[in-house]
C-alpha atoms as a PDB file:
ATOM      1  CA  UNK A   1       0.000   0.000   0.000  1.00  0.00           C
ATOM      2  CA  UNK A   2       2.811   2.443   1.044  1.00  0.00           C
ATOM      3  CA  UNK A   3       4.674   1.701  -2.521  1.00  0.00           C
ATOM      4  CA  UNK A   4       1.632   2.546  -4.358  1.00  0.00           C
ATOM      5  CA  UNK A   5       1.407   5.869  -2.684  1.00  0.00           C
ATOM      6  CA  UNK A   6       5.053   6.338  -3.337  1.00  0.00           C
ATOM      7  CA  UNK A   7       4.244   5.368  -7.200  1.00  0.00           C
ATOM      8  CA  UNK A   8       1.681   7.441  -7.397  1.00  0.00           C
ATOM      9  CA  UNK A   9       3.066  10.417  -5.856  1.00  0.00           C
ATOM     10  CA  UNK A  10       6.653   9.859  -8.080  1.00  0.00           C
ATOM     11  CA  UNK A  11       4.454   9.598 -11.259  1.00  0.00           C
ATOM     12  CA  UNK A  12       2.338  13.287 -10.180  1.00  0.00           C
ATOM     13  CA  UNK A  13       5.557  14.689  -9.906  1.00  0.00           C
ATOM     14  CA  UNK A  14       6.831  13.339 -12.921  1.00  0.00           C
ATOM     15  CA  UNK A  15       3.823  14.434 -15.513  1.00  0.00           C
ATOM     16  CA  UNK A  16       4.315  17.950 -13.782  1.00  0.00           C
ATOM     17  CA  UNK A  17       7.323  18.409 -14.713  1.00  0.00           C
ATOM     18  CA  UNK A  18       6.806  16.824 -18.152  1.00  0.00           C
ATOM     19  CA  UNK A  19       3.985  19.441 -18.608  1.00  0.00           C
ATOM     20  CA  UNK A  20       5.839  22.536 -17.266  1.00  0.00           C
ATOM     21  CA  UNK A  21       8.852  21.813 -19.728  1.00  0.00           C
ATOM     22  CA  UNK A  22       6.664  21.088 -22.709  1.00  0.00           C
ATOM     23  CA  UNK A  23       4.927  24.188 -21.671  1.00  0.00           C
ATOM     24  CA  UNK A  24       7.680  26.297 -21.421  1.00  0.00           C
ATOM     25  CA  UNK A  25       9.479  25.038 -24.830  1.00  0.00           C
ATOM     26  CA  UNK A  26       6.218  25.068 -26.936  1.00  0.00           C
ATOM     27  CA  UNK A  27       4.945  28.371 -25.838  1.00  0.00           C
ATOM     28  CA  UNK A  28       8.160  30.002 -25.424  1.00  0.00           C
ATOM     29  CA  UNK A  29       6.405  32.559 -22.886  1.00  0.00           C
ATOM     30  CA  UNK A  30       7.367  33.238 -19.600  1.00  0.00           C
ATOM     31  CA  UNK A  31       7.853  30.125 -17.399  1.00  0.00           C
ATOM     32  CA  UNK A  32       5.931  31.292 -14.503  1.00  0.00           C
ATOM     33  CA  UNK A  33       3.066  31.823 -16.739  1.00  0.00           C
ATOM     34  CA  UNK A  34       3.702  28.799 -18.497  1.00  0.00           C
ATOM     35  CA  UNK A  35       3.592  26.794 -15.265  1.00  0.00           C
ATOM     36  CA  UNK A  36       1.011  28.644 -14.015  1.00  0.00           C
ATOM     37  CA  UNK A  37      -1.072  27.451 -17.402  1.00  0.00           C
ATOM     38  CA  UNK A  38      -0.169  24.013 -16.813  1.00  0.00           C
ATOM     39  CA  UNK A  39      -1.123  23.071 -13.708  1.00  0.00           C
ATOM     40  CA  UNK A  40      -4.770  24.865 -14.385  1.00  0.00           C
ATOM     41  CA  UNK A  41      -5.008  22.597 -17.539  1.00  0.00           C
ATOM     42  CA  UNK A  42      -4.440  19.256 -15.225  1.00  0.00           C
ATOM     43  CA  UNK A  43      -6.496  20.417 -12.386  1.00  0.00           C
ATOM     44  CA  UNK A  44      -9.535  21.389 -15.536  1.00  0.00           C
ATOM     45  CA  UNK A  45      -8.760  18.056 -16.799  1.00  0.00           C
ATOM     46  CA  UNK A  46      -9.230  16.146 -13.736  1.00  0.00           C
ATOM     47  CA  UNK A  47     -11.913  18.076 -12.655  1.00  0.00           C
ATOM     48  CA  UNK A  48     -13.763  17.304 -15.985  1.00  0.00           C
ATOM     49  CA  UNK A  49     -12.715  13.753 -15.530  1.00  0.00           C
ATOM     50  CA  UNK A  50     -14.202  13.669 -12.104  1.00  0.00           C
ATOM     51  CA  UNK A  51     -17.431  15.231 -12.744  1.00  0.00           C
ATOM     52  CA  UNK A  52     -18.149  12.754 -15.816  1.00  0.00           C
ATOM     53  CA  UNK A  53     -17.723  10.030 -12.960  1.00  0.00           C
ATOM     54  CA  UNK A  54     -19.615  10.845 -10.889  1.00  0.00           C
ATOM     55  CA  UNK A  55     -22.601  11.715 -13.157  1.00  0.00           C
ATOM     56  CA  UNK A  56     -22.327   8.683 -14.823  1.00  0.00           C
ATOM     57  CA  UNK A  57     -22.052   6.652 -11.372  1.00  0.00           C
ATOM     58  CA  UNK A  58     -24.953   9.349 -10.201  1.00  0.00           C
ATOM     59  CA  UNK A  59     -27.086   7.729 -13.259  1.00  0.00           C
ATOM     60  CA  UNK A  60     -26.698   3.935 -12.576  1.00  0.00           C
ATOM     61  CA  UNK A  61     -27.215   4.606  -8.974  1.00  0.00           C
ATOM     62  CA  UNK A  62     -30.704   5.667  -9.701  1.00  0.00           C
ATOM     63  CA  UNK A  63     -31.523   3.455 -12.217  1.00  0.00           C
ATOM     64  CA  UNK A  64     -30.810   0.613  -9.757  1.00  0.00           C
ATOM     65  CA  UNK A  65     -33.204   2.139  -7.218  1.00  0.00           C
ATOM     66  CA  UNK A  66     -35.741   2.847  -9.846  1.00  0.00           C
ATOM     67  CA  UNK A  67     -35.597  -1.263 -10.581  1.00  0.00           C
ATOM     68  CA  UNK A  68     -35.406  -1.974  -6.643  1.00  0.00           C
ATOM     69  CA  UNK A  69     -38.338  -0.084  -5.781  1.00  0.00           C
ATOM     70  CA  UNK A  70     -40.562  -1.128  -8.786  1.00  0.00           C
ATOM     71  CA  UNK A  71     -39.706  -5.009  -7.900  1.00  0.00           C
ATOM     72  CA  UNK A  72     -40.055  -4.495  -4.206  1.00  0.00           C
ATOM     73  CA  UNK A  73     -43.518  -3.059  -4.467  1.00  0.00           C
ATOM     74  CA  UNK A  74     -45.152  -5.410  -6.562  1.00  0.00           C
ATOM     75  CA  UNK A  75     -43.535  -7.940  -3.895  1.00  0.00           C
ATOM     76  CA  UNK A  76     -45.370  -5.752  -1.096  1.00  0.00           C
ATOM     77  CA  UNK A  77     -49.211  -5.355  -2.760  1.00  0.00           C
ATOM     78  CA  UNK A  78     -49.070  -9.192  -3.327  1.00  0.00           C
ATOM     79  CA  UNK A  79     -48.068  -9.855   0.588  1.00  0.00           C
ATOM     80  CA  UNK A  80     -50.622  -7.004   1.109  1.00  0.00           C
ATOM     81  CA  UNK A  81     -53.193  -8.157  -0.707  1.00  0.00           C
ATOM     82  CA  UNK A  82     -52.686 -12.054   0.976  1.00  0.00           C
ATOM     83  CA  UNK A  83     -52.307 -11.150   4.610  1.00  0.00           C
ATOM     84  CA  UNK A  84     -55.872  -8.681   3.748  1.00  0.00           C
ATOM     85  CA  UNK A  85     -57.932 -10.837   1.607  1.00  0.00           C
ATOM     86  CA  UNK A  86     -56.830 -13.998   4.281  1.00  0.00           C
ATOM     87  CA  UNK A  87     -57.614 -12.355   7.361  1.00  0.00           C
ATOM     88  CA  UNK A  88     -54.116 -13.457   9.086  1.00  0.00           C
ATOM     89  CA  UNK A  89     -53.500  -9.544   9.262  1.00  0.00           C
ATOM     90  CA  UNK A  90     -55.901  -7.354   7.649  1.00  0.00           C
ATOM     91  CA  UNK A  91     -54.480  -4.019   9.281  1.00  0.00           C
ATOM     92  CA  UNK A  92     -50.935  -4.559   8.322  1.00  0.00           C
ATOM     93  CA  UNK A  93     -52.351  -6.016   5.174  1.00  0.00           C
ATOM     94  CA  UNK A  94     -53.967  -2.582   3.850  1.00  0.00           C
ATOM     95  CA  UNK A  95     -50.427  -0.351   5.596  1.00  0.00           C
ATOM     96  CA  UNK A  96     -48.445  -3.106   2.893  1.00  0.00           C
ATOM     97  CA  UNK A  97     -50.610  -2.046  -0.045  1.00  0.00           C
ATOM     98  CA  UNK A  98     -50.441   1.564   1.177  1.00  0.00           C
ATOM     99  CA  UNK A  99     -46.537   1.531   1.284  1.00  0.00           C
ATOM    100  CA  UNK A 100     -46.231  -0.095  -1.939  1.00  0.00           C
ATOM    101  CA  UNK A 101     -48.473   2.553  -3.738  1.00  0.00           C
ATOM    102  CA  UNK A 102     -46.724   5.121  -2.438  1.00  0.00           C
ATOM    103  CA  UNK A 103     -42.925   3.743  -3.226  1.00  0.00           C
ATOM    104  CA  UNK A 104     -44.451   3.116  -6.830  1.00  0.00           C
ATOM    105  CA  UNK A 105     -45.026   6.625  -7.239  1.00  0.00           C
ATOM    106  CA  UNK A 106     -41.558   7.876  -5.930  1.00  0.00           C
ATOM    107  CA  UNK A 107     -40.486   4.972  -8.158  1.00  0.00           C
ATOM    108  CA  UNK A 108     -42.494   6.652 -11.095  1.00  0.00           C
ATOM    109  CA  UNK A 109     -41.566   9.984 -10.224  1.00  0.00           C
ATOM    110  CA  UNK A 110     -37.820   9.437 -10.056  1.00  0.00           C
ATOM    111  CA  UNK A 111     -37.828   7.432 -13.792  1.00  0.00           C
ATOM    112  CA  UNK A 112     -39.793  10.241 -15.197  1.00  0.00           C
ATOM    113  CA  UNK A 113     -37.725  13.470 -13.270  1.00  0.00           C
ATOM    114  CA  UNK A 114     -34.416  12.132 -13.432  1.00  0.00           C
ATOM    115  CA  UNK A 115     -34.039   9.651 -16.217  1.00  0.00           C
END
């Protein structure tokens, strides 16, 4: 674990220099300007990089819950509707169908908002 950090850190340090003295050859400008322009390209970079990641894992995230919550309340109405229509538990029987109505519309309203 502690070599990987090492690695990692070596290989940072190594594309920032790589950058600054392609910078400063290409451009020919100052080379605390060039630096300076650099370093804000990696950090935009990354940042971009970042954001696209987490969108993307953002996305699948609630497309899984969509699926969970769609499956898990059919699942409740038909445990609703047998512990109800059998009489074992006709009070928590109607609060089942109730909570599975309700978690189909945040189910509906999340597909049709967000994706």
């Amino acid at each position: 674990m502690r070599k990987r950090n090492i690695l990692l850190n070596m290989l940072i340090i190594t594309l920032t220099i790589t950058a600054i003295t392609i910078g400063v050859v290409v451009h020919a400008e100052s080379p605390v300007n060039s630096i300076v322009k650099n370093i804000q390209n990696i950090f935009e970079k990354t940042g971009n990089t970042i954001v696209t990641s987490m969108n993307t894992a953002l996305s699948m995230i609630v497309k899984i819950l969509i699926k969970i919550s769609e499956v898990l309340s059919i699942g409740l109405v038909i445990v609703g509707l047998f512990l109800w229509f059998s009489r074992i538990s006709p009070y928590t029987g109607k609060r089942l169908i109730i909570s599975a109505i309700l978690l189909f519309i945040f189910a509906y309203i999340l597909k049709h908002v967000y994706v």
